[in-house]
Protein backbone atom coordinates (compact mmCIF):
# COMPACT_ATOMS: atom_id res chain seq x y z
CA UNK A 1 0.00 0.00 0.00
CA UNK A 2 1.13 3.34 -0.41
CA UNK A 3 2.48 5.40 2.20
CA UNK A 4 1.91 9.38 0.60
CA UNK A 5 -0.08 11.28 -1.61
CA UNK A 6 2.77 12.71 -3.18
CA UNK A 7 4.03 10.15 -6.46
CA UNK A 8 6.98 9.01 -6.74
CA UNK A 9 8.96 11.31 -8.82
CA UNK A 10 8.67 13.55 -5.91
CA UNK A 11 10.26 11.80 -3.84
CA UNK A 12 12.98 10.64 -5.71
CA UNK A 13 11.59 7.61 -6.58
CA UNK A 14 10.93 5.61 -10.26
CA UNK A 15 8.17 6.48 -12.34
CA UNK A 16 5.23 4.14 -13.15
CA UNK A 17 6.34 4.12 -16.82
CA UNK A 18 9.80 3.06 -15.74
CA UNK A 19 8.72 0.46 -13.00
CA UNK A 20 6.09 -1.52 -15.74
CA UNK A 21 3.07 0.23 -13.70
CA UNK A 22 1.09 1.99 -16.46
CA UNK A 23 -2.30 0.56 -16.63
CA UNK A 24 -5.58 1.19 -18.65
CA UNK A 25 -9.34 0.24 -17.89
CA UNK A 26 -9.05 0.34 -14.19
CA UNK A 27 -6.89 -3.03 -14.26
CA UNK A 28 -4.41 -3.39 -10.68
CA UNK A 29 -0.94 -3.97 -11.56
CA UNK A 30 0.81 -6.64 -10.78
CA UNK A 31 4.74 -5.39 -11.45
CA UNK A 32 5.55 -2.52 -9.53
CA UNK A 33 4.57 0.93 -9.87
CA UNK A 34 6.36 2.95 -7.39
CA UNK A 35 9.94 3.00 -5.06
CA UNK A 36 10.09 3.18 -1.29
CA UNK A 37 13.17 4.31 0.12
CA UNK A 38 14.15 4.29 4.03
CA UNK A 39 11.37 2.45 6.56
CA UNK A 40 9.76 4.89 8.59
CA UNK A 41 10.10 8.72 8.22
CA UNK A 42 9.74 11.37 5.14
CA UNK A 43 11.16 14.12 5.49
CA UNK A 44 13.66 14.42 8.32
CA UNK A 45 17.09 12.06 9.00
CA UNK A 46 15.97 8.27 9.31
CA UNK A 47 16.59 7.25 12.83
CA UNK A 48 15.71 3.35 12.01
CA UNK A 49 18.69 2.40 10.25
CA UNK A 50 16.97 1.85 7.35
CA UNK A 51 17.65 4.84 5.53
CA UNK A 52 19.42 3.00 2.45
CA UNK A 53 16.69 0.63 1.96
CA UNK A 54 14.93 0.51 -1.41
CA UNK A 55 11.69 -1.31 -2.45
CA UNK A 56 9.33 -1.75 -5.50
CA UNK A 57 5.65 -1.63 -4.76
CA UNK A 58 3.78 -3.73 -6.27
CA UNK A 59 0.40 -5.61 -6.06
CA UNK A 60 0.98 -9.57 -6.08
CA UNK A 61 0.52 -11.46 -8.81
CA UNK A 62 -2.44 -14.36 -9.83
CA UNK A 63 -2.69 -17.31 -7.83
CA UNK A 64 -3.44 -20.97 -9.02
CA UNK A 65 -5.20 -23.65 -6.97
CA UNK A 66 -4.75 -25.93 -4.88
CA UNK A 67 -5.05 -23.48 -2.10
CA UNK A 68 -4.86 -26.17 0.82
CA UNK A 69 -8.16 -24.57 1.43
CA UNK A 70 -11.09 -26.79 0.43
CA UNK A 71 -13.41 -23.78 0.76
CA UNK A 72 -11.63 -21.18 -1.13
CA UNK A 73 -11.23 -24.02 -3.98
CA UNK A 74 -14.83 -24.70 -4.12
CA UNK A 75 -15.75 -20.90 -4.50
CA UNK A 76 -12.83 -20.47 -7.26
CA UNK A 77 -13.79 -23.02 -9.19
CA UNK A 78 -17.61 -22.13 -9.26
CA UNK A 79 -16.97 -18.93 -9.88
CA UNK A 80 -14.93 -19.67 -13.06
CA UNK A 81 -17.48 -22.25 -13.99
CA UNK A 82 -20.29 -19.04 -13.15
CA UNK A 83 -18.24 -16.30 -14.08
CA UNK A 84 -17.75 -14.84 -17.62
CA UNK A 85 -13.44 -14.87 -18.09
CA UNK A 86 -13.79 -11.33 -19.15
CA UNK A 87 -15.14 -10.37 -16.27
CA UNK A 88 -12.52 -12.18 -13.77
CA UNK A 89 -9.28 -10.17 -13.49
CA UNK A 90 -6.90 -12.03 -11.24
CA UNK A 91 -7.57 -14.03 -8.09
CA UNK A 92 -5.40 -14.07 -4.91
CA UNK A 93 -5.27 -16.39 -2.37
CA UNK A 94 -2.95 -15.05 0.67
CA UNK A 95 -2.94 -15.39 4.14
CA UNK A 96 -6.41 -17.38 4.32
CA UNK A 97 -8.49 -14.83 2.13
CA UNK A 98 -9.69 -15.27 -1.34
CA UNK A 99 -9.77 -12.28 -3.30
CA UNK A 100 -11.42 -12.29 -6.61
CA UNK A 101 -10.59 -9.08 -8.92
CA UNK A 102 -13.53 -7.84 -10.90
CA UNK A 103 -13.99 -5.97 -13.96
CA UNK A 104 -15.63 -2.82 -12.92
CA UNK A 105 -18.50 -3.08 -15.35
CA UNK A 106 -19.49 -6.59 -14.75
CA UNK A 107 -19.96 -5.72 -10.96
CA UNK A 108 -23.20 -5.79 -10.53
CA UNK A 109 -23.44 -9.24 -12.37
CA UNK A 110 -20.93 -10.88 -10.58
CA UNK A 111 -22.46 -9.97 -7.10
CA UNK A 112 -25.74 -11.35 -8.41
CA UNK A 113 -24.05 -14.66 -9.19
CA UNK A 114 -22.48 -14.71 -5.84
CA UNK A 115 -25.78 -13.94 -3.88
CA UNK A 116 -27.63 -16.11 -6.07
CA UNK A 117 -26.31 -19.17 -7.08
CA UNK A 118 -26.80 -22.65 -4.71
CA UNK A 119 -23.23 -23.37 -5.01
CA UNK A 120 -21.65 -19.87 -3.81
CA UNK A 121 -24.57 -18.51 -2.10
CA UNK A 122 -23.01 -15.10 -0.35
CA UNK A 123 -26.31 -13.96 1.24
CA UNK A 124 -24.57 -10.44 2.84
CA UNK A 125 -22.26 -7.96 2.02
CA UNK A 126 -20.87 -7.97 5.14
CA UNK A 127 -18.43 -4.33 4.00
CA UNK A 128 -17.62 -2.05 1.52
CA UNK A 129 -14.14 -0.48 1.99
CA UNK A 130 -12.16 1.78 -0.29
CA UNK A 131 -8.15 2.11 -1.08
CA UNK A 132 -6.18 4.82 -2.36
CA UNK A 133 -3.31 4.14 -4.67
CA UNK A 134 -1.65 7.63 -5.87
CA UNK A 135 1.08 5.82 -7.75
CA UNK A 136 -0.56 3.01 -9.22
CA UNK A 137 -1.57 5.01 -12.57
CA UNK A 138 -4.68 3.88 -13.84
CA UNK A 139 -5.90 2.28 -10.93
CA UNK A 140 -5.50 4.90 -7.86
CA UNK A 141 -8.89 3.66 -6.30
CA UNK A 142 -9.69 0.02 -5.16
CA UNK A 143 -12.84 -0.76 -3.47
CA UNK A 144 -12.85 -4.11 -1.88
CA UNK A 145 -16.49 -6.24 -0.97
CA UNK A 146 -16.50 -8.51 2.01
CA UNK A 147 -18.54 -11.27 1.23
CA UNK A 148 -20.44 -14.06 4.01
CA UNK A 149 -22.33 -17.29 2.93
CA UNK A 150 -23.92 -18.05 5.94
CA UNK A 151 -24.82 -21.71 3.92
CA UNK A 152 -21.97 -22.31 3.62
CA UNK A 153 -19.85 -20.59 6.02
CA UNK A 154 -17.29 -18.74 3.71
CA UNK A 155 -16.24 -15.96 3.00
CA UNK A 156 -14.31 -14.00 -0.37
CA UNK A 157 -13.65 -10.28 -1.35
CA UNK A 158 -14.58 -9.12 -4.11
CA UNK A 159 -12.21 -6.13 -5.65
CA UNK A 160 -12.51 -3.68 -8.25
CA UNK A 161 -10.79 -0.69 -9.50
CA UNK A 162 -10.86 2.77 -11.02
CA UNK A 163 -8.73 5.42 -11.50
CA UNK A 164 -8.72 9.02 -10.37
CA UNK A 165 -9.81 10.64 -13.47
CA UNK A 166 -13.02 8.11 -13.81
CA UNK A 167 -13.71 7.71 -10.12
CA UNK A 168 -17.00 5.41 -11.04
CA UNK A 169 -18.18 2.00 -9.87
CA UNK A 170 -21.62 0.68 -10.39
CA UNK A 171 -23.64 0.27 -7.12
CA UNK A 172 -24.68 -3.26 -5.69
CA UNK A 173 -27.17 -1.96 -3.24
CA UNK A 174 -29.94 -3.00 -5.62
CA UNK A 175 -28.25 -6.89 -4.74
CA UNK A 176 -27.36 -6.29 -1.31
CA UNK A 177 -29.20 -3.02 0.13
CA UNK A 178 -26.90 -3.87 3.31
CA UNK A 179 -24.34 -1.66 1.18
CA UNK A 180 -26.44 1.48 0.64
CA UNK A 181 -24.42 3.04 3.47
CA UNK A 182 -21.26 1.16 3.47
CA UNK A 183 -21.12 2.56 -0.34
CA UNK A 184 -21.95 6.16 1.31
CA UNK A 185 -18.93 6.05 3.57
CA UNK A 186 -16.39 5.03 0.73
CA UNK A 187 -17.62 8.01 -0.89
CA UNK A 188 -17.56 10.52 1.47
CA UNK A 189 -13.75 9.56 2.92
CA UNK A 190 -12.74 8.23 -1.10
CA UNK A 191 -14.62 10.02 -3.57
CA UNK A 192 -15.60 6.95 -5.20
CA UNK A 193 -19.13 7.57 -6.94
CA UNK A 194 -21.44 4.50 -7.22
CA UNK A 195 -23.39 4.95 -10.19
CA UNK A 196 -27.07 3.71 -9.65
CA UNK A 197 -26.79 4.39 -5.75
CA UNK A 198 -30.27 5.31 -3.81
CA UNK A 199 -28.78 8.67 -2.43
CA UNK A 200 -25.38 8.73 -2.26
CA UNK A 201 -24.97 11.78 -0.35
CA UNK A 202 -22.15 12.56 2.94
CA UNK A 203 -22.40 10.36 5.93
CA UNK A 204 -19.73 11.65 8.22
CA UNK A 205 -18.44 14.82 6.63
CA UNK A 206 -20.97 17.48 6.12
CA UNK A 207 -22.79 18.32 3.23
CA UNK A 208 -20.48 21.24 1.96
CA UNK A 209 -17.23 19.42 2.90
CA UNK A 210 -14.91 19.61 0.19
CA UNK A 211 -12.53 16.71 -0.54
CA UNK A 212 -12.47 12.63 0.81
CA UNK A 213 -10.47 12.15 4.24
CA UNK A 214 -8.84 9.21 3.72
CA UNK A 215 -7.67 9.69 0.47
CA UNK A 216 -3.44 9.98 1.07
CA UNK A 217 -3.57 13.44 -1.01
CA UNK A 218 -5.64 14.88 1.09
CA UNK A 219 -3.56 17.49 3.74
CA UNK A 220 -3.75 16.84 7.07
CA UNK A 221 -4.25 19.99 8.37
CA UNK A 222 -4.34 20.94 12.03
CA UNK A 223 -3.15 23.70 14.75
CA UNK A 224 -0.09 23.70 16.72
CA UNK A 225 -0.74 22.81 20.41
CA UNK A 226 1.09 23.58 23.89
CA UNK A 227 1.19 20.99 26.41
CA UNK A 228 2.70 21.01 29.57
CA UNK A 229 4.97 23.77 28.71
CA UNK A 230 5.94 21.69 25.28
CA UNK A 231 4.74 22.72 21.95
CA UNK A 232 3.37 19.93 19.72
CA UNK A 233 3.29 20.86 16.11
CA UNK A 234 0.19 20.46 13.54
CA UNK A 235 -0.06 16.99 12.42
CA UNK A 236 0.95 18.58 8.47
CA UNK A 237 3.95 19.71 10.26
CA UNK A 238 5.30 16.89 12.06
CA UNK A 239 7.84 14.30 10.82
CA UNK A 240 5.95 11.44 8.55
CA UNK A 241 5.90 7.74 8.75
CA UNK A 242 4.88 5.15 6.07
């Protein structure tokens, strides 16, 4: 994940272009898109002894049953047998989780299959949570969908993409109206818009708030504060950390 709304070139770093990151359509990437130097601070001496340390971000690549997970197996394969191929991605299968990338458009679709079909049978969308990429050109937003069979007792994410200058994902509350507000949230802290939402308006900014929190672009803002005789700066003004 990326640490900073700032890309890469900077802060020294490589470019998408040069790291194999440009992307099209929304698609994650699976080479890297950005350098990380150093482990904990920006901007000030790194105390860690990390400072030398480079790394590539990138997302991981496509993964391949067997899983050692009979449940995970059994919702990959349906879904393939389910799915349209176009509409399928990638899939990852790390640390226990089974995440199934989704083409954008075929969203609404695909969550129908999931919901509806005996074999897969995800009765809730138990989340909706956004991501924000800067560096990942192409591709800046993610929006991942916890799913819960309660049949079956399993669970998968569902994960889609867009980038910043198309910042649209069909809505699934028409499938699971669970997400109505979950879908509210990610746009009010990500500026994701969900086309074909109820009334996607703020939920915890207010109405006139300009910009999405949690978006690593946006400034952090703040006052100074004294404290015991000590002056703490603004969080904008502090040292960083990734």
């Amino acid at each position: 994940m990326s640490e900073t709304g700032r890309l890469p070139e900077q802060r020294g770093g490589a470019s998408p272009e040069e790291l194999g990151g440009e992307l099209s359509g929304g698609m994650p990437a699976t080479s890297g898109f950005a350098t990380k130097a150093g482990m904990w601070s920006r901007g000030s001496g790194d105390t860690s002894g990390y400072g030398g340390l480079q790394r590539t971000m990138s997302m991981p690549g496509d993964s391949e049953p067997p899983f050692g997970d009979a449940g995970a197996e059994a919702v990959y394969a349906r879904a393939r047998e389910v799915i349209p191929a176009q509409a399928i991605h990638r899939v990852l299968y790390d640390r226990g989780e089974l995440t199934i990338y989704v083409d954008r458009a075929e969203l609404p679709q695909v969550a129908r299959r999931f919901r509806d079909d005996p074999h897969l049978r995800f009765e809730q969308c138990v989340s909706v949570s956004g991501v924000h990429y800067p560096e990942e050109r192409g591709a800046e937003l993610h929006v991942a969908y916890h799913l819960l069979s309660i049949t079956h007792n399993r669970r998968v994410r569902l994960e889609v993409t867009c980038p910043d200058s198309d910042p649209h994902v069909p809505s699934i509350v028409a499938t699971y109206p669970m997400a109505d507000w979950h879908e509210r949230e990610t746009w009010d802290m990500f500026g994701v818009v969900f086309d074909g939402h109820p009334s996607l308006t703020r939920i915890l900014m207010p109405d006139d708030w300009q910009g999405h929190p949690q978006r690593k672009d946006y400034p952090l803002g703040g006052v100074d504060v004294e404290y015991k005789g000590a002056r703490v700066p603004a969080p904008d003004n502090r040292r960083t950390y990734s």
